[in-house]
C-alpha atoms as a PDB file:
ATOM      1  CA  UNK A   1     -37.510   9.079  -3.676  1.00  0.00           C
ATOM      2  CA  UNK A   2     -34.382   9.734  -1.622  1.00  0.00           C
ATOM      3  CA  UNK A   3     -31.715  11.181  -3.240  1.00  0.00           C
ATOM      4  CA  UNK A   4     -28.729   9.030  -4.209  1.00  0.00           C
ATOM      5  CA  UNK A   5     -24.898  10.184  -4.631  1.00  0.00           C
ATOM      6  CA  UNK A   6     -22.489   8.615  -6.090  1.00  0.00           C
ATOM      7  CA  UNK A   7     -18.246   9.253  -5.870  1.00  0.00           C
ATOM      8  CA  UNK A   8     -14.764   8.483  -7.154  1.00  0.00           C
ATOM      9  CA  UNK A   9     -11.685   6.117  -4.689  1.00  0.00           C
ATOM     10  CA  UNK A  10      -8.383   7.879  -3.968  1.00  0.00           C
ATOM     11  CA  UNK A  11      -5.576   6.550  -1.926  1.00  0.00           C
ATOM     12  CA  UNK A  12      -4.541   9.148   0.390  1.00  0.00           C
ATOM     13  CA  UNK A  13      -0.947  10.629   0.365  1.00  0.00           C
ATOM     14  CA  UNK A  14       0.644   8.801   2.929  1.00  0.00           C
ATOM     15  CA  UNK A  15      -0.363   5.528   1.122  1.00  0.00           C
ATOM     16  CA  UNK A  16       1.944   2.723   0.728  1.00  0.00           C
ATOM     17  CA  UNK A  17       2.389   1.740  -2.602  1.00  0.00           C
ATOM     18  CA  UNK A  18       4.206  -0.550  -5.017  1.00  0.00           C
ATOM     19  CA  UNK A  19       5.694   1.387  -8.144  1.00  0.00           C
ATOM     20  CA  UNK A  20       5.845  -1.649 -10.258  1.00  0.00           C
ATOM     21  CA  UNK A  21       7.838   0.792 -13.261  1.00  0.00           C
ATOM     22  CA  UNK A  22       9.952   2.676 -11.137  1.00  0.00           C
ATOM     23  CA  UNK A  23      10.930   4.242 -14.160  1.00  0.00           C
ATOM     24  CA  UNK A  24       7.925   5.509 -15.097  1.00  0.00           C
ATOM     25  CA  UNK A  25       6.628   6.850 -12.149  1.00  0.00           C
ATOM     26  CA  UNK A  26       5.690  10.794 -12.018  1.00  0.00           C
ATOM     27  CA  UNK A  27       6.780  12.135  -8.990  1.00  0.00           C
ATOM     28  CA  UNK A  28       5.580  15.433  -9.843  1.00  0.00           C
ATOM     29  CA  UNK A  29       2.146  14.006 -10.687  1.00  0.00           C
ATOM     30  CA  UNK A  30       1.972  12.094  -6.782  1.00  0.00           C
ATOM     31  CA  UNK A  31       2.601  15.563  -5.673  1.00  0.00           C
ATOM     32  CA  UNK A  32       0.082  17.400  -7.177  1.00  0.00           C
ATOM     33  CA  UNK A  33      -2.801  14.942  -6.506  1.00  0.00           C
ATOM     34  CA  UNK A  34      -1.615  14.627  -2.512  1.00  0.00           C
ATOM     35  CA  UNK A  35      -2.286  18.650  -3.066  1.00  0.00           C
ATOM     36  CA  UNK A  36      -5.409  18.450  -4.176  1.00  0.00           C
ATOM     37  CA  UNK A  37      -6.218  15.979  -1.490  1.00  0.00           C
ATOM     38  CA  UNK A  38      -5.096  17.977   1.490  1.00  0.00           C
ATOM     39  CA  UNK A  39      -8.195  19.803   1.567  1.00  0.00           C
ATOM     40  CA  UNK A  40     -10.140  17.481   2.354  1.00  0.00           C
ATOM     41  CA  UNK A  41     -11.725  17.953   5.825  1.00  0.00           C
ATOM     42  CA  UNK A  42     -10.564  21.496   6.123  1.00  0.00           C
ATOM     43  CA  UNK A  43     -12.438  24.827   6.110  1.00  0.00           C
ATOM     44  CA  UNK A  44     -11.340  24.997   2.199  1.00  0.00           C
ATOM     45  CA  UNK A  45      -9.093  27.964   2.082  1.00  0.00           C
ATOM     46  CA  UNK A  46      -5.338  27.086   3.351  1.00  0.00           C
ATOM     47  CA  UNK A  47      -2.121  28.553   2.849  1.00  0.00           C
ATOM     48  CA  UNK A  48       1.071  26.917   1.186  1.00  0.00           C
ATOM     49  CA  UNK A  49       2.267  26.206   4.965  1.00  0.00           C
ATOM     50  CA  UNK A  50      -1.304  24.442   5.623  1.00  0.00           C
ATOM     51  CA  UNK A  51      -0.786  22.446   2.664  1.00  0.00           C
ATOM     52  CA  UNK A  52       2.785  21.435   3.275  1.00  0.00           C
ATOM     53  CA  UNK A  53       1.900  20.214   6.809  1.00  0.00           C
ATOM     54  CA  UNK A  54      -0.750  18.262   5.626  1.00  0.00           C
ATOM     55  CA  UNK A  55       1.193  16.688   2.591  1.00  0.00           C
ATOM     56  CA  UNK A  56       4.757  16.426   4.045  1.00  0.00           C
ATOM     57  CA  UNK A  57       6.367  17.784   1.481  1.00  0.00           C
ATOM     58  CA  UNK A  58       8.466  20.850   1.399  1.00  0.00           C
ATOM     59  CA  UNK A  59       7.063  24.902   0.941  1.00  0.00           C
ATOM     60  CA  UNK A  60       8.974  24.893  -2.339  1.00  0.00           C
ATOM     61  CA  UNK A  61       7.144  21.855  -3.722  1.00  0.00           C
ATOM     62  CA  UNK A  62       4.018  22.938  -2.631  1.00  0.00           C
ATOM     63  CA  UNK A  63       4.021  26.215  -3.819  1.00  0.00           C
ATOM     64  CA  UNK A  64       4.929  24.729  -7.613  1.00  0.00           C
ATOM     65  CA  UNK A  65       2.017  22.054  -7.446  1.00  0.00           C
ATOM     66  CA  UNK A  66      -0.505  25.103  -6.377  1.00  0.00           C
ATOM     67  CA  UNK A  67       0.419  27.352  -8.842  1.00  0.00           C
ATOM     68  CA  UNK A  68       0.022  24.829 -11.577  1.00  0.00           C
ATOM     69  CA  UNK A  69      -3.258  23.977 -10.600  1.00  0.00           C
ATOM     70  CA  UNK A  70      -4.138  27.266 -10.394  1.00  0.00           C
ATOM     71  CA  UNK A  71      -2.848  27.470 -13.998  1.00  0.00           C
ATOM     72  CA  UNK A  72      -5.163  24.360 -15.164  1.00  0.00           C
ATOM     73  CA  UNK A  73      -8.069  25.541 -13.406  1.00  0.00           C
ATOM     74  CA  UNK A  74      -8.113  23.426 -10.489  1.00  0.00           C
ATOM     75  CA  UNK A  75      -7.270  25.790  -7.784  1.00  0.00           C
ATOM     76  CA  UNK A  76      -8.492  29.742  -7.240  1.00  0.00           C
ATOM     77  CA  UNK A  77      -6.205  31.991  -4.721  1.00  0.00           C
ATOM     78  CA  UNK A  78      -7.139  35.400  -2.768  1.00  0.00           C
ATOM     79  CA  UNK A  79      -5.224  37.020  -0.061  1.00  0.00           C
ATOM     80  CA  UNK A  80      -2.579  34.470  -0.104  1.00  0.00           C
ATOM     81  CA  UNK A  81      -4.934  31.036   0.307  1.00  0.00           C
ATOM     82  CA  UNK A  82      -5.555  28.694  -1.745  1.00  0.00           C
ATOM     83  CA  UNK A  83      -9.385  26.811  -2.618  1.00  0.00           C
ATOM     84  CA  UNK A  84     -10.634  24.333  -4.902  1.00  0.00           C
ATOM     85  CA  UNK A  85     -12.757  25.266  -8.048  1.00  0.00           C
ATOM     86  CA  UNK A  86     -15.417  23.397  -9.119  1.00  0.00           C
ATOM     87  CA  UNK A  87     -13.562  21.904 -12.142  1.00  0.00           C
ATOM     88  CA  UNK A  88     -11.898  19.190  -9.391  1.00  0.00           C
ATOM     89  CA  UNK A  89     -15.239  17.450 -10.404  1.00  0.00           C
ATOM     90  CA  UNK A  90     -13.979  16.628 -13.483  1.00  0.00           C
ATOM     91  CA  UNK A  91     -11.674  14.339 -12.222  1.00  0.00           C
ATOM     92  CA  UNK A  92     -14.502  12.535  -9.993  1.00  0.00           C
ATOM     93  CA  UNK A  93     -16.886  12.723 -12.705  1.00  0.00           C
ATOM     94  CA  UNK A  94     -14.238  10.576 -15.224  1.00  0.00           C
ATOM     95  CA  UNK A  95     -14.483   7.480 -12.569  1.00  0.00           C
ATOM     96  CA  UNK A  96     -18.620   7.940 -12.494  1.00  0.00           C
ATOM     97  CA  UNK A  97     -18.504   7.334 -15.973  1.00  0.00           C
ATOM     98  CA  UNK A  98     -16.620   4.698 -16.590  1.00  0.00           C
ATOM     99  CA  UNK A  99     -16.688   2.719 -13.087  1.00  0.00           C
ATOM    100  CA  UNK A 100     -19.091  -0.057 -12.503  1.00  0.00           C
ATOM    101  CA  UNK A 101     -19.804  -0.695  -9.157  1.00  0.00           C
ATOM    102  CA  UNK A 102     -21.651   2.665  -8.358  1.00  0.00           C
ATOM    103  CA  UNK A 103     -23.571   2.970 -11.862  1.00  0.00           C
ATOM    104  CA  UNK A 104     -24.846  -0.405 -11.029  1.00  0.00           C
ATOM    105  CA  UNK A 105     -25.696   0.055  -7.224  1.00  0.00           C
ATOM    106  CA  UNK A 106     -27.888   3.340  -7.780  1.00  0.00           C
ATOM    107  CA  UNK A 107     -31.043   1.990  -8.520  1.00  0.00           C
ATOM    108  CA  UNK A 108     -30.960  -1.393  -6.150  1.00  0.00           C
ATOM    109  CA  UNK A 109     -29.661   1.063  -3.095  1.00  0.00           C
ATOM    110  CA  UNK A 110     -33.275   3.493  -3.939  1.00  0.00           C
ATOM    111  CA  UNK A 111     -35.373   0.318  -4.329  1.00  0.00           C
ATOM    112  CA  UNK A 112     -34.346  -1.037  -1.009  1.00  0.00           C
ATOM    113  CA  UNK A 113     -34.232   2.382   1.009  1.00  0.00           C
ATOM    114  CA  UNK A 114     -37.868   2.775  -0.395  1.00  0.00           C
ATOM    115  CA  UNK A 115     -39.260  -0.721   0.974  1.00  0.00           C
ATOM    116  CA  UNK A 116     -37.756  -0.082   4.394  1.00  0.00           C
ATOM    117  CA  UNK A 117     -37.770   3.277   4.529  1.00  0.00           C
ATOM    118  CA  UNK A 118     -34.071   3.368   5.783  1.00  0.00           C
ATOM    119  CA  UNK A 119     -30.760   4.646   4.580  1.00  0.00           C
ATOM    120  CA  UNK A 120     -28.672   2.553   2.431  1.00  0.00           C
ATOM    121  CA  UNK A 121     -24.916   3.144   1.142  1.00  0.00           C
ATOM    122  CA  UNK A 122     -22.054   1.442  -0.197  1.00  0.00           C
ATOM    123  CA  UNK A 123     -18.332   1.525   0.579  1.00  0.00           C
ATOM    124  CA  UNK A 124     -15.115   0.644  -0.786  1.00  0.00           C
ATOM    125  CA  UNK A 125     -12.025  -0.390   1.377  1.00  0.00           C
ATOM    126  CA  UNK A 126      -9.372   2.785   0.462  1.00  0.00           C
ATOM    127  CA  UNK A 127      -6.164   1.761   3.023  1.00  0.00           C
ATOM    128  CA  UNK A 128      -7.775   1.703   6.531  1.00  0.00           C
ATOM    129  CA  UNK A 129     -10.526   3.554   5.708  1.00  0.00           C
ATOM    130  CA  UNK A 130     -13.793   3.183   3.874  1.00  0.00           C
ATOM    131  CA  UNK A 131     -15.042   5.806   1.154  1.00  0.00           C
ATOM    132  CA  UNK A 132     -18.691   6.106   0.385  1.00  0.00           C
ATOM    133  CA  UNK A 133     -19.175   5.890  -3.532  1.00  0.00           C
ATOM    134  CA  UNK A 134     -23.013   5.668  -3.452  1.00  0.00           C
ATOM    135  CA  UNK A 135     -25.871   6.530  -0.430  1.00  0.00           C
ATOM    136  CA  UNK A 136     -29.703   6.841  -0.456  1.00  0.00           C
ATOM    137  CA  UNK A 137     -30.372   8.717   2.689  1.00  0.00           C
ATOM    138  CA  UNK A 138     -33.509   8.923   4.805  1.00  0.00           C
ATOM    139  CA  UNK A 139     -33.975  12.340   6.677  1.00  0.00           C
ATOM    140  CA  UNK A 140     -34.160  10.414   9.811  1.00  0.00           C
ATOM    141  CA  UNK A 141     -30.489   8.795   9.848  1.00  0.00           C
ATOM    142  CA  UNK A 142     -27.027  10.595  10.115  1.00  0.00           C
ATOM    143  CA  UNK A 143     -26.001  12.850   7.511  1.00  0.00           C
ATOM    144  CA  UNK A 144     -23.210  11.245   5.672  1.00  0.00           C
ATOM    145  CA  UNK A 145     -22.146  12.558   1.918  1.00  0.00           C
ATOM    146  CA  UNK A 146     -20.290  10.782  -0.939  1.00  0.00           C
ATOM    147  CA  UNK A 147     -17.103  10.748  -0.509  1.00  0.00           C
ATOM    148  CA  UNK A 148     -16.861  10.618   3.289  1.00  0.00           C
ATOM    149  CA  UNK A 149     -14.413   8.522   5.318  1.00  0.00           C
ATOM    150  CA  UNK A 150     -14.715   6.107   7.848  1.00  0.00           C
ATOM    151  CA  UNK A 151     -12.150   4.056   9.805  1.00  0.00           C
ATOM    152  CA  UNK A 152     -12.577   0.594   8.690  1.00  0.00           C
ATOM    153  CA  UNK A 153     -12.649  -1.491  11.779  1.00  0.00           C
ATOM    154  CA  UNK A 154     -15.199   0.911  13.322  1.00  0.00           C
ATOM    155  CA  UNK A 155     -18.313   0.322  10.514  1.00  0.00           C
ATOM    156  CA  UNK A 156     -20.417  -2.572   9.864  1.00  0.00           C
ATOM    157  CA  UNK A 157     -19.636  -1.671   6.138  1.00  0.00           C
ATOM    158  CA  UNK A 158     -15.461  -1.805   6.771  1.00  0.00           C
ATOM    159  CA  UNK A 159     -15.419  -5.046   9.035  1.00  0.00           C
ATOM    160  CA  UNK A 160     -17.199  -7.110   5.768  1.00  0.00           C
ATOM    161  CA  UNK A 161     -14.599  -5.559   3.426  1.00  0.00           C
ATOM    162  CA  UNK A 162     -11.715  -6.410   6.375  1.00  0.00           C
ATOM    163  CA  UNK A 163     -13.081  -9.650   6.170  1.00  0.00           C
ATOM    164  CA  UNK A 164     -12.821 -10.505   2.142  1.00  0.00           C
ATOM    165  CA  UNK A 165      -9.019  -9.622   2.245  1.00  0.00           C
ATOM    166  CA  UNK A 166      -6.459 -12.430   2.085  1.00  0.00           C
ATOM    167  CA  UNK A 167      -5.155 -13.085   5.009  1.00  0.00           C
ATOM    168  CA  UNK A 168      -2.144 -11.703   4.893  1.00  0.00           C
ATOM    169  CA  UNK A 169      -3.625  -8.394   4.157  1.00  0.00           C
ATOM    170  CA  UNK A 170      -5.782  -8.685   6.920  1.00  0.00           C
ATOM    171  CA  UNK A 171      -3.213  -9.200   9.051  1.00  0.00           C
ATOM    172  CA  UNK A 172      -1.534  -5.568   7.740  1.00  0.00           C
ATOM    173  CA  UNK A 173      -4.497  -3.777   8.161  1.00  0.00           C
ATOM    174  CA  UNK A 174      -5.233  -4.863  11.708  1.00  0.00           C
ATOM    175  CA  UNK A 175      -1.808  -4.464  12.868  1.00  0.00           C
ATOM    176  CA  UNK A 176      -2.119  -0.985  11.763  1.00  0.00           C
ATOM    177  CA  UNK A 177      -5.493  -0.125  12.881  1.00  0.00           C
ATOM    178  CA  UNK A 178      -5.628   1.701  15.891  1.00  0.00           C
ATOM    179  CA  UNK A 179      -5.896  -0.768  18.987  1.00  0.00           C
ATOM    180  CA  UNK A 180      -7.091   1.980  21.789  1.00  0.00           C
ATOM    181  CA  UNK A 181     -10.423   0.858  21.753  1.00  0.00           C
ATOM    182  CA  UNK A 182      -9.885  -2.875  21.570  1.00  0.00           C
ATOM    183  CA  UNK A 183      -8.144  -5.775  23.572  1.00  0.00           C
ATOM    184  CA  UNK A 184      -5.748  -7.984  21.584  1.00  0.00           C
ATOM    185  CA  UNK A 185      -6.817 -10.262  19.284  1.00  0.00           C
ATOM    186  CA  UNK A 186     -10.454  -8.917  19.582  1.00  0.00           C
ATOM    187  CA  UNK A 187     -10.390  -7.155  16.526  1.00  0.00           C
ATOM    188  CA  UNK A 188      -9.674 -10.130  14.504  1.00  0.00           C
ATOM    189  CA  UNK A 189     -12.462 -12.454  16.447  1.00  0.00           C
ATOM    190  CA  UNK A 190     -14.808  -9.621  15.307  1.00  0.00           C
ATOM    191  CA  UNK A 191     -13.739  -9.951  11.531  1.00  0.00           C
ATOM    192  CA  UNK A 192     -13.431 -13.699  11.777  1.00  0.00           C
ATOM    193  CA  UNK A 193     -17.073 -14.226  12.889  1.00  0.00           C
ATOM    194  CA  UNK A 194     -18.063 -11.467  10.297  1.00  0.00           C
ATOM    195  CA  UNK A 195     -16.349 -14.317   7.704  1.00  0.00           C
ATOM    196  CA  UNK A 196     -18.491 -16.915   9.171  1.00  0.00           C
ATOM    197  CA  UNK A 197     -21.538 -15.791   9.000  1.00  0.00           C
ATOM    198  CA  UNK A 198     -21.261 -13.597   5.535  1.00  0.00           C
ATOM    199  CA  UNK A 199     -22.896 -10.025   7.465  1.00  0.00           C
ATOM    200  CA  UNK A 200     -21.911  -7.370  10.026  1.00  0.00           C
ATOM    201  CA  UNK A 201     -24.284  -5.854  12.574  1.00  0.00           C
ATOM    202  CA  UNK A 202     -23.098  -2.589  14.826  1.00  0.00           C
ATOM    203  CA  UNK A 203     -25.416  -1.385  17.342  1.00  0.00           C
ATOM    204  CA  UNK A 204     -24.487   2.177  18.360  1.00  0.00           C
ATOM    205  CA  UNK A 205     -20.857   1.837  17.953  1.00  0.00           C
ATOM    206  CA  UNK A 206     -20.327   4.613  15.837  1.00  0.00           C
ATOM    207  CA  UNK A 207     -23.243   7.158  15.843  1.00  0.00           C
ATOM    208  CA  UNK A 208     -25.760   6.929  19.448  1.00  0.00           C
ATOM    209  CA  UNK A 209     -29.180   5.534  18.207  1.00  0.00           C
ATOM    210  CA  UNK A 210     -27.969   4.163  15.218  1.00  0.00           C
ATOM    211  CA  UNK A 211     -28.348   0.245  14.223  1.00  0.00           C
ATOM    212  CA  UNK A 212     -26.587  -0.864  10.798  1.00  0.00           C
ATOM    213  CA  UNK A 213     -25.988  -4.580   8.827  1.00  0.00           C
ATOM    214  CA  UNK A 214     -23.669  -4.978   5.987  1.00  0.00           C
ATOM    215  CA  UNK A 215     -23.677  -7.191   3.113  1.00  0.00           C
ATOM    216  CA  UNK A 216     -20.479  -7.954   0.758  1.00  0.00           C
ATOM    217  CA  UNK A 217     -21.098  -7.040  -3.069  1.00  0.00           C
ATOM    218  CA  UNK A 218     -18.526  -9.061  -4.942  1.00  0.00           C
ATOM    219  CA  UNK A 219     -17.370  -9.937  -8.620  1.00  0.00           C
ATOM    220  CA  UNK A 220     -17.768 -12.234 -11.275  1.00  0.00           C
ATOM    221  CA  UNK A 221     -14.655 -14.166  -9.833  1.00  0.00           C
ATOM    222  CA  UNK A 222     -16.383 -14.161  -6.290  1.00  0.00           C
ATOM    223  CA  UNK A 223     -13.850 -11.416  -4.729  1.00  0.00           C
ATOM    224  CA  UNK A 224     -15.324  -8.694  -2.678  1.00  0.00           C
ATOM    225  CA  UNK A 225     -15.452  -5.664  -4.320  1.00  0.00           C
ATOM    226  CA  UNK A 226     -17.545  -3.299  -2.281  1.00  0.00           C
ATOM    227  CA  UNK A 227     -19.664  -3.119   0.646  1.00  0.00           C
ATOM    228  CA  UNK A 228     -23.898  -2.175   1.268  1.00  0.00           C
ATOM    229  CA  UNK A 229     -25.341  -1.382   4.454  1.00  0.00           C
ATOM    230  CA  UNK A 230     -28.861  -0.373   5.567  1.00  0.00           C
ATOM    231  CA  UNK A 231     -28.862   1.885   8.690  1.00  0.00           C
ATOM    232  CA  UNK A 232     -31.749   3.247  10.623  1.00  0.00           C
ATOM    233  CA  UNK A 233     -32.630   4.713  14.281  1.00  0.00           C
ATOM    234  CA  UNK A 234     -32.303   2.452  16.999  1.00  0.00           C
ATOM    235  CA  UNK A 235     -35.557   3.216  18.367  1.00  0.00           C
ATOM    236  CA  UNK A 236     -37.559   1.941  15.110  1.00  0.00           C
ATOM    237  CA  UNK A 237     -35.584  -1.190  14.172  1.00  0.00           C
ATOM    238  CA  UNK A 238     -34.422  -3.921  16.825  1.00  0.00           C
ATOM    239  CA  UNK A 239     -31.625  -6.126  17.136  1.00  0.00           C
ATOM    240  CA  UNK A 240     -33.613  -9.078  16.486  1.00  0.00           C
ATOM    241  CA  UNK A 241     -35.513  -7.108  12.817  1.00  0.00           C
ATOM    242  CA  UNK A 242     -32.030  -5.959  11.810  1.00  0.00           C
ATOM    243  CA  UNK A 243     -31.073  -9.380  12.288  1.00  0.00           C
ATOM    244  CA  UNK A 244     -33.578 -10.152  10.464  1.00  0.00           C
ATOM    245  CA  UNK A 245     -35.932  -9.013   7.984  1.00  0.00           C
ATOM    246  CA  UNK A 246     -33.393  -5.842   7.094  1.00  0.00           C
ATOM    247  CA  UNK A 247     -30.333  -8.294   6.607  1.00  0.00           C
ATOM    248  CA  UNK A 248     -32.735 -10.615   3.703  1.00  0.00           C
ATOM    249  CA  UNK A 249     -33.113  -7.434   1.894  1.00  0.00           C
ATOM    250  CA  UNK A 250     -29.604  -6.331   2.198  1.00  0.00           C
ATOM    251  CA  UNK A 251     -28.090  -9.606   0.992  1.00  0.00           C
ATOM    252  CA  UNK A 252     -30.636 -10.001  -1.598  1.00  0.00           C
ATOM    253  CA  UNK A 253     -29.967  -6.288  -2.738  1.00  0.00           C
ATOM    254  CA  UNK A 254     -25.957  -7.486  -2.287  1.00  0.00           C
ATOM    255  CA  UNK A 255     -26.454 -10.491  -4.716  1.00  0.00           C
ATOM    256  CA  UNK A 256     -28.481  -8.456  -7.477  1.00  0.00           C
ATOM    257  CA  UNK A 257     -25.511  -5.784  -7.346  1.00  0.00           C
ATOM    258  CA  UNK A 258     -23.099  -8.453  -7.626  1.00  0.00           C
ATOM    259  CA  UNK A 259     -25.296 -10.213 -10.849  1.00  0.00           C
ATOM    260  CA  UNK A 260     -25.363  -6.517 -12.422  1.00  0.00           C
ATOM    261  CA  UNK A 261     -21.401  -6.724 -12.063  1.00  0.00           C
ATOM    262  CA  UNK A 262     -21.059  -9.810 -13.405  1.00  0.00           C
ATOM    263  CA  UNK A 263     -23.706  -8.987 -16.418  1.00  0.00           C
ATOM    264  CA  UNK A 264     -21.262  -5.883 -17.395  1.00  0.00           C
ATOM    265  CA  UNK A 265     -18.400  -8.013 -17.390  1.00  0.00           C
END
């Protein structure tokens, strides 16, 4: 049975956001978790100037936010570097136990990886990137954990979350993705034929040899809410089976997701 993985969403520190209680917003608090997130990606051991480069914010600040984690638990130090300890989990494991969408997905995401015998994961849209929150993985395909990031407009999974945003919010997120790689105006015929016909395909676009098709999952109020994909090798699956016989299963697996949602209210 291929193993299955699930995660928690975080914004990243250089998020835009709308404090809706000025008031009551803990500055302190933002700090600490953009912290915590700067070692993400790294070798895991960085020094207060690593962290402040990678959060912004001043040595000073820094330096406080550290040594209270390391206070709580979250953080371990040696020879002036600073690591995560395992109780950051904690923090993850609070959203697996309480979040829907990847308690529900588990078992549909092993059922369909097991008929086709190809990896299957599912996404959520954090800023411009997507964040795996669930995966059952096939030795064959690319190595991708819980909890990794993608840029949006590069993955079969981000362009069908792109294309369930309003409008408007489309329109931010494409004006801010990065437009090396794309003429004008092609990134949003990309999305608007993903809206059209309800599924993405990507041939090779992001990993050599690898063929993917996405599927939206959404709520009970028809919103979409997360993302599914089956990938697989290039040289097993064609164009024309991804098309078809992988992209039934995915939207079928899509719509029972969406029906578990909807059952848990």
């Amino acid at each position: 049975m291929p193993a299955v993985e699930t995660a928690h969403t975080t914004a990243g520190a250089d998020d835009p956001r709308v404090i809706d209680w000025p008031g009551e917003y803990v500055q302190s608090l933002d700090r600490g978790l953009a912290v915590i997130r700067s070692f993400t990606g790294t070798s895991g051991r960085l020094t207060i100037a690593d962290v402040a480069r990678g959060t912004g914010l001043t040595r000073a600040s820094v330096r406080r936010s550290l040594h209270t984690l390391r206070t709580l638990g979250y953080v371990g130090s040696a020879d002036g570097r600073f690591f995560l300890q395992p109780r950051v989990l904690e923090l993850g494991y609070a959203y697996l136990s309480s979040a829907s969408i990847p308690v529900v997905a588990r078992e549909h995401l092993v059922r369909l990886s097991e008929r086709l015998g190809a990896s299957c994961s599912m996404s959520v849209l954090d800023g411009a990137d997507i964040l795996y929150v669930a995966r059952a993985q096939t030795q064959r395909t690319a190595d991708v954990s819980v909890g990794a990031r993608r840029p949006a407009v590069a993955t079969s999974m981000g362009r069908v979350l792109l294309a369930g945003l309003a409008d408007d919010a489309l329109d931010e997120q494409l004006d801010a993705a990065d437009q090396e790689h794309w003429e004008p105006g092609e990134l949003r015929e990309v999305v608007g034929e993903v809206r059209r016909q309800g599924f993405a395909l990507i041939d090779q676009e992001v990993v050599a040899g690898q063929r993917s098709v996405a599927a939206p999952v959404r709520d009970v109020t028809g919103r979409v809410v997360a993302a599914v994909a089956v990938s697989d090798d290039a040289a097993r699956v064609t164009m024309e089976h991804l098309r078809g016989t992988y992209r039934r299963e995915l939207v079928q697996t899509a719509r029972n997701i969406s029906y578990g949602l909807a059952a848990r209210g």
